[in-house]
N, C-alpha and C. Protein backbone atom coordinates (compact mmCIF):
# COMPACT_ATOMS: atom_id res chain seq x y z
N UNK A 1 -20.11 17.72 -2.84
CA UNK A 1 -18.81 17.66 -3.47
C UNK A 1 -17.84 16.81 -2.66
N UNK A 2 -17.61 17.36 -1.63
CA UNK A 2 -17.00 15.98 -0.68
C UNK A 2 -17.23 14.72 -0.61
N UNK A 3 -18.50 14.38 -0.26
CA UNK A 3 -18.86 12.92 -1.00
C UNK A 3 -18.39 12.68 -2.28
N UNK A 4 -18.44 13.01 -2.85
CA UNK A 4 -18.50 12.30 -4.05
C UNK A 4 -16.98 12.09 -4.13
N UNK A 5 -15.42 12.63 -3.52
CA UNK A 5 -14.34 12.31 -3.57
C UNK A 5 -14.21 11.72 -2.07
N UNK A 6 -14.97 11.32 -1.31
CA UNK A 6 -14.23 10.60 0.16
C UNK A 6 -13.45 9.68 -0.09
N UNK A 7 -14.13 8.76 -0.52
CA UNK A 7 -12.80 7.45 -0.79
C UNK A 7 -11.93 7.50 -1.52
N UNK A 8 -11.67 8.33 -1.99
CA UNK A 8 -10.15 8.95 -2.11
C UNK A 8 -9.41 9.28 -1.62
N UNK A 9 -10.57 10.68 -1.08
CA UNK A 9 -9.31 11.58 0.08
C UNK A 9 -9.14 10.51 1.39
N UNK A 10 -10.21 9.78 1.69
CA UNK A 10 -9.70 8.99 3.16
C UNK A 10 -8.67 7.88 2.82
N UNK A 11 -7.89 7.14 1.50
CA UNK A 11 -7.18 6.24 1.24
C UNK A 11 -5.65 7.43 1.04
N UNK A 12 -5.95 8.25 0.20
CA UNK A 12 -4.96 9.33 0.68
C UNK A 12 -3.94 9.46 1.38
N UNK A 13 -5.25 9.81 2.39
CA UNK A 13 -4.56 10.67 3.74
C UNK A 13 -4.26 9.28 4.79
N UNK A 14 -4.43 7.96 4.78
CA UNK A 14 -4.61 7.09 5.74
C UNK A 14 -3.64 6.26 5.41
N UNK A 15 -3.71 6.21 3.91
CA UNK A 15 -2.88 4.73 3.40
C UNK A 15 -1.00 5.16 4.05
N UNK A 16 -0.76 6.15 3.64
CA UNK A 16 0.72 6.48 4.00
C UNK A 16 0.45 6.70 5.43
N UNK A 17 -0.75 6.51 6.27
CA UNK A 17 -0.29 6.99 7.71
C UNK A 17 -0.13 5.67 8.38
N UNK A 18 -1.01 4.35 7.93
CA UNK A 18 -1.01 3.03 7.79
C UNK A 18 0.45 2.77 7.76
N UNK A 19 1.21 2.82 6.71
CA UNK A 19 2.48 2.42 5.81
C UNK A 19 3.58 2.99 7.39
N UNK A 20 3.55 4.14 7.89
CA UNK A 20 4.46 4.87 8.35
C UNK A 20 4.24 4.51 10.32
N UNK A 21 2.98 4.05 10.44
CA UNK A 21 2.47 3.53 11.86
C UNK A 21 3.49 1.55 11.92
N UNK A 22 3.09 1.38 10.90
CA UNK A 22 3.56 -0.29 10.75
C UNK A 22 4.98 -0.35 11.25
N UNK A 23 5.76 0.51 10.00
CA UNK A 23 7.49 1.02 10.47
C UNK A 23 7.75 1.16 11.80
N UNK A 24 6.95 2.13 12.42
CA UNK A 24 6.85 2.72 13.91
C UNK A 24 6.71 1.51 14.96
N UNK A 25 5.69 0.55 14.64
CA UNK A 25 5.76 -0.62 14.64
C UNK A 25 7.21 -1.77 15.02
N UNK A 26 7.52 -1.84 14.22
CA UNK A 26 8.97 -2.41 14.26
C UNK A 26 10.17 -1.80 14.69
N UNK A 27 9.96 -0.72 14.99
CA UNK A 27 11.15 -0.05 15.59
C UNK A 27 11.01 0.69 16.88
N UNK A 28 9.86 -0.13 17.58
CA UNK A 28 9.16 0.84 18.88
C UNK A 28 9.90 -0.59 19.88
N UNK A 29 10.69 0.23 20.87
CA UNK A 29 11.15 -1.02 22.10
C UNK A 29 9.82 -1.38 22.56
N UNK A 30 9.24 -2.43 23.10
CA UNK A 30 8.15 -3.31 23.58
C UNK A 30 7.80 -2.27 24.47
N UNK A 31 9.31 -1.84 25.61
CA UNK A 31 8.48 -1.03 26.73
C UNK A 31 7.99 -0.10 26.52
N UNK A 32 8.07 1.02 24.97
CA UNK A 32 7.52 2.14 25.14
C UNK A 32 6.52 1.92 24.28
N UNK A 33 6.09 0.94 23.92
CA UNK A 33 5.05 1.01 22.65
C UNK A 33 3.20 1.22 24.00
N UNK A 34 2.35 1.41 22.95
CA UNK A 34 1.37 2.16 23.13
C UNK A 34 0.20 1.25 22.13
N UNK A 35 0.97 1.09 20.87
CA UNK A 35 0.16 -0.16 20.46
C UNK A 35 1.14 -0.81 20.27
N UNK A 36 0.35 -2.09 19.68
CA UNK A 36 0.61 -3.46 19.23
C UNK A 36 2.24 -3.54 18.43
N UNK A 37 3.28 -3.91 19.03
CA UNK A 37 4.40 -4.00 18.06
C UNK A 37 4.45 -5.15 17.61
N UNK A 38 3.62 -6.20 17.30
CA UNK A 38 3.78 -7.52 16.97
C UNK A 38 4.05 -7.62 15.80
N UNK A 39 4.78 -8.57 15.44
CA UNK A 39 5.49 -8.56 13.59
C UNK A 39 4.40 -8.82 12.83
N UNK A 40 3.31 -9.69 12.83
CA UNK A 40 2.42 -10.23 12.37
C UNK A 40 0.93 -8.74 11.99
N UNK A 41 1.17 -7.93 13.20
CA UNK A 41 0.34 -7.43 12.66
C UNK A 41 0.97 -5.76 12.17
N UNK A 42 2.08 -5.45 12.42
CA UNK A 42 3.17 -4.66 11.57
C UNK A 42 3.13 -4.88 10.17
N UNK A 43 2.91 -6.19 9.64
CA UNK A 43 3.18 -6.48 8.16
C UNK A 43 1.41 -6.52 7.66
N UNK A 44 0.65 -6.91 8.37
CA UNK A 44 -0.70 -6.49 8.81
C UNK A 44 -1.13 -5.21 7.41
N UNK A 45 -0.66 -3.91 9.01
CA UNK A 45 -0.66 -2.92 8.77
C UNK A 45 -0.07 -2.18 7.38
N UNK A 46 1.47 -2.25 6.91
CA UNK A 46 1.68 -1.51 6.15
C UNK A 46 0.99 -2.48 4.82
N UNK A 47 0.86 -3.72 4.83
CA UNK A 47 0.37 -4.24 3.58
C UNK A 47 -1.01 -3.67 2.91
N UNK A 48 -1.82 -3.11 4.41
CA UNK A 48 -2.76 -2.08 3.87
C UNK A 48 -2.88 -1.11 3.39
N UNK A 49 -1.81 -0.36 4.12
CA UNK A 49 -1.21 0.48 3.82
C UNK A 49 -0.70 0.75 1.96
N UNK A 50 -0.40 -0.35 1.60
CA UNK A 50 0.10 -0.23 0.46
C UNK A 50 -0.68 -0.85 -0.66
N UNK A 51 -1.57 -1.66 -0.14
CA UNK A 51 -2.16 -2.25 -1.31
C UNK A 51 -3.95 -0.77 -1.09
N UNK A 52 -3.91 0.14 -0.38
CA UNK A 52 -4.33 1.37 -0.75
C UNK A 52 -3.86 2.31 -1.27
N UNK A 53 -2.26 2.31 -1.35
CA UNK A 53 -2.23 3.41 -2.26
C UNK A 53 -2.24 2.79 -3.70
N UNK A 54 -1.95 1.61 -4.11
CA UNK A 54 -1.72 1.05 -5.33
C UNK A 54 -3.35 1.07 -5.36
N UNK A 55 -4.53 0.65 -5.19
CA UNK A 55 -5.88 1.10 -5.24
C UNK A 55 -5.72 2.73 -5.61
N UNK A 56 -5.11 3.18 -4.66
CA UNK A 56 -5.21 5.14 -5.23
C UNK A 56 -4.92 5.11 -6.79
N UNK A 57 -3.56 4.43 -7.10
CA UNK A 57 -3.28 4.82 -8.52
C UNK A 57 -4.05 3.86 -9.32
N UNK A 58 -5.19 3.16 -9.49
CA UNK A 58 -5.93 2.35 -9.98
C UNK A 58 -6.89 3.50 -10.72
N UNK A 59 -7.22 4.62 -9.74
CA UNK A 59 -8.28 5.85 -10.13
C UNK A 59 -9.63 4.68 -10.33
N UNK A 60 -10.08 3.71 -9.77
CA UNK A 60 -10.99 3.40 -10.13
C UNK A 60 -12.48 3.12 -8.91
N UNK A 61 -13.48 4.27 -8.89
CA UNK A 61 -14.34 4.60 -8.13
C UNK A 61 -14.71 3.78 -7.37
N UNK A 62 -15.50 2.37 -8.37
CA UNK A 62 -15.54 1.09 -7.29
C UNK A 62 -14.96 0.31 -6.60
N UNK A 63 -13.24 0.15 -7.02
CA UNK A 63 -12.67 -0.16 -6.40
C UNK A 63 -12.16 -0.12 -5.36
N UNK A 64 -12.07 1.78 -5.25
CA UNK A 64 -11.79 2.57 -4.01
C UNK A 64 -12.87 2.53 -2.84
N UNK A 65 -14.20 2.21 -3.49
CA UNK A 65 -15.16 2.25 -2.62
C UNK A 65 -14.96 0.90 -1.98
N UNK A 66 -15.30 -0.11 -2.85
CA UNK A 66 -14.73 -1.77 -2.20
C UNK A 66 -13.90 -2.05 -1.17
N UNK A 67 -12.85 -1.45 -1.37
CA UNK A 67 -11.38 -1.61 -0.07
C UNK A 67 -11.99 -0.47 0.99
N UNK A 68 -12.71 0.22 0.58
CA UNK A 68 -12.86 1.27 1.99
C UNK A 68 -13.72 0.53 2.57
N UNK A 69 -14.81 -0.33 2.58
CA UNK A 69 -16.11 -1.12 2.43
C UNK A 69 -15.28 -1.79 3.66
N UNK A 70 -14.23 -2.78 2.94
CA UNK A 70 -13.82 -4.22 2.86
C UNK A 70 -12.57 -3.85 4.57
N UNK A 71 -12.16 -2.80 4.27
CA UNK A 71 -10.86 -2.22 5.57
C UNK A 71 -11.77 -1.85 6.46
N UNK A 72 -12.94 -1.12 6.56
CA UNK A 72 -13.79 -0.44 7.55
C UNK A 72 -14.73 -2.12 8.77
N UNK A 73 -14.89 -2.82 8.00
CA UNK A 73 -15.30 -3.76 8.14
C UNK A 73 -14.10 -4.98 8.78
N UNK A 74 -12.97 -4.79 8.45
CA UNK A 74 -12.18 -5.55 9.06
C UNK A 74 -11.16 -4.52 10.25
N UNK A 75 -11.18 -3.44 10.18
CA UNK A 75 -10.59 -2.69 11.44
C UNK A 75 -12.20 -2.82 12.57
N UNK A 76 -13.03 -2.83 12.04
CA UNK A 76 -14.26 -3.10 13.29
C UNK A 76 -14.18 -4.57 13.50
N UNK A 77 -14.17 -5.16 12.63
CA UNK A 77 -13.78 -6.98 13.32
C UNK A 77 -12.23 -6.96 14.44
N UNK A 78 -11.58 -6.41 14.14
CA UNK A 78 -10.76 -5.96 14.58
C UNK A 78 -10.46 -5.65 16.47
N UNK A 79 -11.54 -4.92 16.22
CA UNK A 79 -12.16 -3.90 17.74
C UNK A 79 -12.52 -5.28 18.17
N UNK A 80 -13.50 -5.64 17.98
CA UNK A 80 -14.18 -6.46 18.32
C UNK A 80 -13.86 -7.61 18.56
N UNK A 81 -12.37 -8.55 17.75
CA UNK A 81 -11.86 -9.48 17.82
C UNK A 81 -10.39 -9.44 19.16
N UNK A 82 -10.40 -7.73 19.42
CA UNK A 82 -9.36 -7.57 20.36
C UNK A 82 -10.17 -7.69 21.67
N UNK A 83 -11.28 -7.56 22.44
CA UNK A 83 -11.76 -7.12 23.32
C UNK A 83 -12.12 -8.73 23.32
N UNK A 84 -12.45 -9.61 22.38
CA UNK A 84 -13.04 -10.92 23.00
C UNK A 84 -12.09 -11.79 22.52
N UNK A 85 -10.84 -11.68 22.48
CA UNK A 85 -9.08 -12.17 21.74
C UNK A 85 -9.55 -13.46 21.04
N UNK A 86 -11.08 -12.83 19.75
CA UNK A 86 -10.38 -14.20 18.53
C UNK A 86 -9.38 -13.67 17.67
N UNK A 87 -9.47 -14.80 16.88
CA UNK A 87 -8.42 -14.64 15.75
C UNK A 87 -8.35 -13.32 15.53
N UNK A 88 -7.00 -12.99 15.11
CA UNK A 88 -5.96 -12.73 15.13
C UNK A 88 -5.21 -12.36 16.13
N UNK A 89 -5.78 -12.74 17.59
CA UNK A 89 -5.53 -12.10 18.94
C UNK A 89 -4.13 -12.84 19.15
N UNK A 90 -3.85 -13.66 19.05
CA UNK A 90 -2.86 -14.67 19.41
C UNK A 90 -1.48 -14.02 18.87
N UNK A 91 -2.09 -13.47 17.77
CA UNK A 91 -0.64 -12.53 16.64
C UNK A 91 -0.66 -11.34 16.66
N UNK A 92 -1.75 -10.84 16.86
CA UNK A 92 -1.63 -9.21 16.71
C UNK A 92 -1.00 -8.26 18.40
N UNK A 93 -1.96 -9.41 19.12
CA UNK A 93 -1.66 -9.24 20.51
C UNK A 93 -2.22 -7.61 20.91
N UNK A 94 -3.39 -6.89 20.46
CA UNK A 94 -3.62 -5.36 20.20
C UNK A 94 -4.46 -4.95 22.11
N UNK A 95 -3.51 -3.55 21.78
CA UNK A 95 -3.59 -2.55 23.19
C UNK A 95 -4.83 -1.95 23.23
N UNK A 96 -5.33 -1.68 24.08
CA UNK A 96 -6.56 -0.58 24.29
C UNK A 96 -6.51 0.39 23.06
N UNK A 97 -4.88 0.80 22.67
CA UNK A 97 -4.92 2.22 22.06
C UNK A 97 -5.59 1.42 20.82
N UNK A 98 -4.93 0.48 20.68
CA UNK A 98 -5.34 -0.46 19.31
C UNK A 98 -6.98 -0.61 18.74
N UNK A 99 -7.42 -0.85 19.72
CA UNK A 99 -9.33 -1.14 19.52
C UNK A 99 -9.47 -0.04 19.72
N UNK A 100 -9.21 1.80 19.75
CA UNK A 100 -10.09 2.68 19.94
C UNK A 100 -9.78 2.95 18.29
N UNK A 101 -8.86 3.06 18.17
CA UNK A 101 -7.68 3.21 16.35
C UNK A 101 -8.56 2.12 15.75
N UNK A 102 -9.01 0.99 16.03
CA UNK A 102 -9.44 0.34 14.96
C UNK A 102 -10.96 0.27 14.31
N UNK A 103 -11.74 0.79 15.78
CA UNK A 103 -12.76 1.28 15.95
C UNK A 103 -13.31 2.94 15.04
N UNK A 104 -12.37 3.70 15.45
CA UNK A 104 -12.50 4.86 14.64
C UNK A 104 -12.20 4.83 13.09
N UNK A 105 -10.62 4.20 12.82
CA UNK A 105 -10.53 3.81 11.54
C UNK A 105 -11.66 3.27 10.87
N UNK A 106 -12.29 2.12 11.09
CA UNK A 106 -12.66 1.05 11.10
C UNK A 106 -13.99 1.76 10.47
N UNK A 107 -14.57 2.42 11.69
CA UNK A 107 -16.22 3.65 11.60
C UNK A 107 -15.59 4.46 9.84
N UNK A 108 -14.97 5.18 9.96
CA UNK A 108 -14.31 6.15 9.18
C UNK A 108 -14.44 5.56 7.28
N UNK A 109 -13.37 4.28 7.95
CA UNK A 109 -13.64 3.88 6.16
C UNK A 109 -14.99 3.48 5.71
N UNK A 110 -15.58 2.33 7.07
CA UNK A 110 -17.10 2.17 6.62
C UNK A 110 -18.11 3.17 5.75
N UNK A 111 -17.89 4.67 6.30
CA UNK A 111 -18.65 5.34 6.23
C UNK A 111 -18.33 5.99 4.98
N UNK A 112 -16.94 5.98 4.56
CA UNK A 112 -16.40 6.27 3.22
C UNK A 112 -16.64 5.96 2.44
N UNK A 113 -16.92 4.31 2.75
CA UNK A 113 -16.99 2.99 1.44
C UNK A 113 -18.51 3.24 0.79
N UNK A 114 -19.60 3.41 1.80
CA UNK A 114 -20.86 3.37 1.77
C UNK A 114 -21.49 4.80 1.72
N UNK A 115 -21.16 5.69 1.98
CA UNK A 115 -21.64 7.37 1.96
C UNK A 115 -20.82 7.82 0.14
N UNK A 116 -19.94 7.54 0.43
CA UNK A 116 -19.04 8.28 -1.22
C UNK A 116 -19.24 7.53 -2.25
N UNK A 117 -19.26 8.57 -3.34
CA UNK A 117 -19.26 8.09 -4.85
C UNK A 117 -18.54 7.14 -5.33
């Protein structure tokens, strides 16, 4: 039963935490931030943020599965693009906290996109 609603409940529960991290984002002084406050990847963030919940109100199974697929796969490029600074390194500019968050995210939706109905 859970499977068969994951990519739902994980766009859900993530997309507004996405949307509300980005904000946090732009309004974090440089010195106390923890991750990445860079504008580039602030707008990054909530654009995912939002073009998942507009996927939520789509109600449409493959679609939801696609973007979980398509985000899981680019928060692990992500990890991976922070630790060896390609592209998008130059803009995103991402913290340790950043590649463990993008890594887990990243695992999380994969497993959503490809395990759920």
């Amino acid at each position: 039963m859970v499977l068969e609603n994951l990519n739902f409940l994980i766009l859900v529960i993530i997309s507004p935490i996405l949307i509300l991290v980005g904000i946090v984002g732009f309004i974090t002084p440089d010195s106390k931030k923890i991750v990445s406050t860079e504008t580039a990847y602030n707008i990054f963030i909530i654009a995912s943020g939002v073009l998942g919940a507009v996927i939520l109100l789509s109600n449409h199974d493959l679609v939801l599965k696609g973007f979980n697929v398509i985000l899981g796969l680019t928060g692990l490029y992500q990890a991976v693009a922070a630790r060896t600074r390609w592209f998008p390194w130059h803009y995103f500019r991402w913290t340790r906290v950043d590649i463990i968050i993008n890594t887990v995210i990243g695992l999380l939706f994969l497993t959503a996109g490809l395990l759920g109905q």
